[in-house]
Protein backbone atom coordinates (compact mmCIF):
# COMPACT_ATOMS: atom_id res chain seq x y z
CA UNK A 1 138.74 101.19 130.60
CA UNK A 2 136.22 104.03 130.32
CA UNK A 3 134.00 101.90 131.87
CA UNK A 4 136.06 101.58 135.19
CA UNK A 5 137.01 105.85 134.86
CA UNK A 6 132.83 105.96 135.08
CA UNK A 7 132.46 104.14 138.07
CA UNK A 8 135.63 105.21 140.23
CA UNK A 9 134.46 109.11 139.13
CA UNK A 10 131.05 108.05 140.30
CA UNK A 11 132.49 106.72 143.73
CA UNK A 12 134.83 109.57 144.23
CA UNK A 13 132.11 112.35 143.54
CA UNK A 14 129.78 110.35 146.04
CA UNK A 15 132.70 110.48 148.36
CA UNK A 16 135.11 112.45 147.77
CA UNK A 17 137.03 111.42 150.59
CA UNK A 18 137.34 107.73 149.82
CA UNK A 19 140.85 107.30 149.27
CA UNK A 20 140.48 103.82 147.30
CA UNK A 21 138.12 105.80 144.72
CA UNK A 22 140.81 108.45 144.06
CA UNK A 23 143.96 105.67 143.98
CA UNK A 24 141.67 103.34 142.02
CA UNK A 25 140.72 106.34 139.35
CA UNK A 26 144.35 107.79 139.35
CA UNK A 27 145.42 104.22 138.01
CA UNK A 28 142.64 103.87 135.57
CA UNK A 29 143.74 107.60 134.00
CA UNK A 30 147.55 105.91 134.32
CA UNK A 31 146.70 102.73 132.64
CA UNK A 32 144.79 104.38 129.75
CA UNK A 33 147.68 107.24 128.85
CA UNK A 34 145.99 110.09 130.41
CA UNK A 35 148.36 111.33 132.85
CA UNK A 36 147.14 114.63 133.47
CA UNK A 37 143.97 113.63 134.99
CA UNK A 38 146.40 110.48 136.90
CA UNK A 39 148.16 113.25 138.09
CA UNK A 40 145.50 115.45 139.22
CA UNK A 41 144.11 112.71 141.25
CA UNK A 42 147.36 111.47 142.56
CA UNK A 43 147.58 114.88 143.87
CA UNK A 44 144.14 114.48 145.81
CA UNK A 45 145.49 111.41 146.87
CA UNK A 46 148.34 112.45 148.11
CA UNK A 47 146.24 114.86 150.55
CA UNK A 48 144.07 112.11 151.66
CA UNK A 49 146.15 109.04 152.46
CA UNK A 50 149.88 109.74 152.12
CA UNK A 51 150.72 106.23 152.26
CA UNK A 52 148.43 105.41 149.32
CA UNK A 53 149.41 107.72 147.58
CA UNK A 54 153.33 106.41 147.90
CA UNK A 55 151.60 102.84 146.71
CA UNK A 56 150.40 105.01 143.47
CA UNK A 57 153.81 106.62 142.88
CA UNK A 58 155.75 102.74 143.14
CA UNK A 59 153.06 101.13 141.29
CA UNK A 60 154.33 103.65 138.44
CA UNK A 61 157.61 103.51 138.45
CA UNK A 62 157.68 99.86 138.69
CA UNK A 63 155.04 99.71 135.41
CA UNK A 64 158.07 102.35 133.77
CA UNK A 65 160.91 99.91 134.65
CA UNK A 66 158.62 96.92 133.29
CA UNK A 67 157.55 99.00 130.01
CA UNK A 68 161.41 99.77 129.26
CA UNK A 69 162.47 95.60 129.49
């Protein structure tokens, strides 16, 4: 996993208004237990694509529902 945090920090520093990069590094932090930096991102996200940033908050709350079956 810190391998994919590299490269989606690399692509969002590069371009730090790709929207994929940010969603795609907010779920790395997310998958690996670091929800600060998820959140911190989600909250870039959320400023640039609104309706990506929705996808990041379902994606979530579906994984918490799946986590607690």
């Amino acid at each position: 996993m810190s391998e994919a945090i590299a490269s989606y920090k690399r692509a969002a520093a590069l371009r730090p208004d790709n929207a994929d990069a940010h969603y795609n590094l907010a779920v790395a932090y997310s998958e690996s237990g670091n929800e600060e930096m998820a959140s911190s991102e989600a909250k870039i996200l959320r400023q640039l694509d609104p309706k990506l940033y929705e996808k990041f908050v379902e994606r979530n709350a579906l994984e918490a529902v799946g986590s607690r079956q």
